[in-house]
N, C-alpha and C. Protein backbone atom coordinates (compact mmCIF):
# COMPACT_ATOMS: atom_id res chain seq x y z
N UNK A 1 154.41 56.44 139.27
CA UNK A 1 154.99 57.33 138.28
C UNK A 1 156.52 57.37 138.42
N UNK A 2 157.07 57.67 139.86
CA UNK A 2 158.51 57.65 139.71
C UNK A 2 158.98 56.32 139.61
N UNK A 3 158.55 55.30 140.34
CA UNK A 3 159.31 53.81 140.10
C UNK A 3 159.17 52.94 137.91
N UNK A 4 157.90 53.97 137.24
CA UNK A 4 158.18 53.68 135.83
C UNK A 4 159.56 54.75 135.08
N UNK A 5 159.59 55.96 135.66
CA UNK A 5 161.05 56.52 135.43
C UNK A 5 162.52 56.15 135.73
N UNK A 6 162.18 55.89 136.79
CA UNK A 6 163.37 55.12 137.77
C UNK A 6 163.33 53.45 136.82
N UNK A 7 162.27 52.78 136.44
CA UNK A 7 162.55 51.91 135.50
C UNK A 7 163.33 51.89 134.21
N UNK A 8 162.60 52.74 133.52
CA UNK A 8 162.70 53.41 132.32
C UNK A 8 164.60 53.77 132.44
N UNK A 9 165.02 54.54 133.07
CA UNK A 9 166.75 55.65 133.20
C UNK A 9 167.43 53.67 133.56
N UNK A 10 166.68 52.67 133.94
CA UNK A 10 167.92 51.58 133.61
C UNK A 10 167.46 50.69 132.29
N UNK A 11 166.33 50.48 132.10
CA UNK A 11 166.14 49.89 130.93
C UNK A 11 166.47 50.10 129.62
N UNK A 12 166.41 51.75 129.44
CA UNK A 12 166.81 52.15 127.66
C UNK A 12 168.40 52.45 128.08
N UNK A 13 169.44 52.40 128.74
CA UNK A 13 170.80 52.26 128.39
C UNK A 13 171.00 50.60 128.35
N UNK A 14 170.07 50.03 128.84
CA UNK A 14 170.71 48.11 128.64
C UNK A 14 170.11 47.89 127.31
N UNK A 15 169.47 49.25 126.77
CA UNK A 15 169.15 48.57 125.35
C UNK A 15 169.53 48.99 124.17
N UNK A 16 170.00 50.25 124.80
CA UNK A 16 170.91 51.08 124.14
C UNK A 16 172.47 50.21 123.97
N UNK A 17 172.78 49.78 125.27
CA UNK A 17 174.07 48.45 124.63
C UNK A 17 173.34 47.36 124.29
N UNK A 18 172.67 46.78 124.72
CA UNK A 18 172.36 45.57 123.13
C UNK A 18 172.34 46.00 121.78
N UNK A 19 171.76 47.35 121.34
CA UNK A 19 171.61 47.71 119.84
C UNK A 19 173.01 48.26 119.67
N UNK A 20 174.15 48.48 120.21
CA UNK A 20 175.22 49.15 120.00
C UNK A 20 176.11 47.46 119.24
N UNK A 21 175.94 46.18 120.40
CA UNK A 21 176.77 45.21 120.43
C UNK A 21 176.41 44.31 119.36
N UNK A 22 174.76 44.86 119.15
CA UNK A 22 174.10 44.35 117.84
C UNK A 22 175.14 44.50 116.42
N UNK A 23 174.76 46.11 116.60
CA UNK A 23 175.02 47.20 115.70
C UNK A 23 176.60 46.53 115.14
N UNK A 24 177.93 46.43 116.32
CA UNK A 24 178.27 45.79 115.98
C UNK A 24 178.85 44.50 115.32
N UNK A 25 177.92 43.61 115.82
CA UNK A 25 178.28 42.15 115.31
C UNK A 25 177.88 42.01 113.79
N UNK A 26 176.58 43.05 113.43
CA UNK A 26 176.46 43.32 112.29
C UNK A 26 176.91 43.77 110.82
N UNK A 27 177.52 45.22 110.96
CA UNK A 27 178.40 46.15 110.28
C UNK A 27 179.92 45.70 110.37
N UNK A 28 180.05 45.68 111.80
CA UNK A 28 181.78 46.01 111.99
C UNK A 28 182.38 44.47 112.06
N UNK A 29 181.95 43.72 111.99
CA UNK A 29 182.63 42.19 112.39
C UNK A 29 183.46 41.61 111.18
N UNK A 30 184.14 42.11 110.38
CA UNK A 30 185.24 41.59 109.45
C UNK A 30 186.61 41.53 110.10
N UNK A 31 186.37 42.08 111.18
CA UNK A 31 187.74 41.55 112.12
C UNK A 31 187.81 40.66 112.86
N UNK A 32 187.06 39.48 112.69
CA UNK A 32 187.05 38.23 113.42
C UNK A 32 188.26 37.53 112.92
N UNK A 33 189.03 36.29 113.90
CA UNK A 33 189.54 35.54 113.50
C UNK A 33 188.94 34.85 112.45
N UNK A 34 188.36 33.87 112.84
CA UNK A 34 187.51 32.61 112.28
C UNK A 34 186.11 33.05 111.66
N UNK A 35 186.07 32.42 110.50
CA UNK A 35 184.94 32.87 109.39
C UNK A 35 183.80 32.63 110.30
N UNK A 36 183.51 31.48 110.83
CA UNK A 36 182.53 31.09 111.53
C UNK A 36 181.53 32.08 112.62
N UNK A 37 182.27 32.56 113.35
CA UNK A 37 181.85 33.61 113.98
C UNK A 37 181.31 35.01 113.17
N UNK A 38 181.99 34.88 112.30
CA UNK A 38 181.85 36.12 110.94
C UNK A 38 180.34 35.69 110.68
N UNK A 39 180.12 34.60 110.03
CA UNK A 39 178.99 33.68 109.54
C UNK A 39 177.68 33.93 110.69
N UNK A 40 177.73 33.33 111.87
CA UNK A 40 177.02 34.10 112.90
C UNK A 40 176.64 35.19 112.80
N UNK A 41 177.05 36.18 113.24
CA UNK A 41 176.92 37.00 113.24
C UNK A 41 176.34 38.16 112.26
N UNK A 42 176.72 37.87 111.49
CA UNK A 42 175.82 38.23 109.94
C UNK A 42 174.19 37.61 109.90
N UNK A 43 173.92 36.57 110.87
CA UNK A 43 172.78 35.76 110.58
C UNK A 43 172.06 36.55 112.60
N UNK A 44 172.55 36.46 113.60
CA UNK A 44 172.46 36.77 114.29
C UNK A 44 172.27 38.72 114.63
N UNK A 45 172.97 39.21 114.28
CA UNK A 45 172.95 40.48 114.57
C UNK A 45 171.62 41.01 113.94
N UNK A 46 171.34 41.20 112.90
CA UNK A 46 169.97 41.48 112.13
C UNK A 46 169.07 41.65 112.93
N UNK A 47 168.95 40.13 113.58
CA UNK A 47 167.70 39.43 114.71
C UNK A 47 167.75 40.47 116.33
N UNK A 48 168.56 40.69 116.52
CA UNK A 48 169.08 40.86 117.48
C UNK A 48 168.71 42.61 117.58
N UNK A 49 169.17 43.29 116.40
CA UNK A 49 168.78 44.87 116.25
C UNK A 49 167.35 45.21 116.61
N UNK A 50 166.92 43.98 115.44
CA UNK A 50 164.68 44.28 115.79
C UNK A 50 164.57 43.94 117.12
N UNK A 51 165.21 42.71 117.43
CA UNK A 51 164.72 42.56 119.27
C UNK A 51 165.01 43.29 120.15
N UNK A 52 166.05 44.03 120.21
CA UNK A 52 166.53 45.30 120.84
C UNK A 52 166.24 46.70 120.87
N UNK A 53 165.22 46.58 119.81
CA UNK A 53 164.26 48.20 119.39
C UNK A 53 163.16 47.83 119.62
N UNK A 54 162.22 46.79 119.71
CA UNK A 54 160.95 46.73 120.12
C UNK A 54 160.41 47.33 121.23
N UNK A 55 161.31 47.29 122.67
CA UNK A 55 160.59 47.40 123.90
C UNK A 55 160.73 48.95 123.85
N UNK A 56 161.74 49.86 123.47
CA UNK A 56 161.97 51.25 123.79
C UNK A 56 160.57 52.01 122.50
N UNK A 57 161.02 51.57 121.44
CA UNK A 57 160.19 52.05 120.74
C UNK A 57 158.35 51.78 120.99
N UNK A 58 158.24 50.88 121.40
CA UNK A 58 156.88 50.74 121.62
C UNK A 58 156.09 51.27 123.05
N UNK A 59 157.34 51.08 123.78
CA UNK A 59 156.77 51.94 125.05
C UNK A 59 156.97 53.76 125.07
N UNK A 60 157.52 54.15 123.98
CA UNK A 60 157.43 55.44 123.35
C UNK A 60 156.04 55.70 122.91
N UNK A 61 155.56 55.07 121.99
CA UNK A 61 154.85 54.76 121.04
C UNK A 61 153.24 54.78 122.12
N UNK A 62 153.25 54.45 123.18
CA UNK A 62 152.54 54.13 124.22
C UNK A 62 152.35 55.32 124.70
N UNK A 63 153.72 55.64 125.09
CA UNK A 63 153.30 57.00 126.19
C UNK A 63 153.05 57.71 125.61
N UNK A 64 153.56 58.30 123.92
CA UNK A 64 152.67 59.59 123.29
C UNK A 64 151.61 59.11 123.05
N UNK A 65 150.87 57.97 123.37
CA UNK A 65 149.35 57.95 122.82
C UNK A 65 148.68 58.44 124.00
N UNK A 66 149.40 57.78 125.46
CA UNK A 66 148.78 58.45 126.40
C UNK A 66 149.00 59.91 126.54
N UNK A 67 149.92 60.39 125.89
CA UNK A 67 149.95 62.06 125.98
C UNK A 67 148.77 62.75 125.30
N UNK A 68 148.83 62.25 124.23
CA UNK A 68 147.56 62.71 123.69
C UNK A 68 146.11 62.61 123.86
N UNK A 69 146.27 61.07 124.20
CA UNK A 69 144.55 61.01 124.59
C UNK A 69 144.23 62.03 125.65
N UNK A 70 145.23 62.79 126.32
CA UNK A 70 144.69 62.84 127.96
C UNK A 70 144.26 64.89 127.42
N UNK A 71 144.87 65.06 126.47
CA UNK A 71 144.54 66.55 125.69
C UNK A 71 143.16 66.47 124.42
């Protein structure tokens, strides 16, 4: 129980910055030099948001089922 908490308090801030760096490459990236990277990133970031919300959200998604089944 404590070593999945003690998991958990480092895993959702490393995913919390991937969806932030996502977040950015997505929205905020018109300040690139070179179009190219612009281009990327527009094609990349998207991908990158869903892959970065899967593991938090589903292991949410998990533990309220186990909350409930156990009531």
């Amino acid at each position: 129980m404590t070593k999945e908490i003690l998991l958990r308090l480092i895993i959702y801030p490393f995913y919390a910055l991937l969806f932030y760096g996502f977040w950015q490459m997505t929205f905020e990236s018109a300040n690139r030099a070179i179009d190219i990277y612009d281009t990327k990133a527009k094609l990349v970031g998207p991908i990158g948001l869903i892959f970065s919300l899967i593991y938090p959200v589903t292991d949410i998604l998990i533990g309220l089922k186990k909350l409930f089944k156990k009531k």
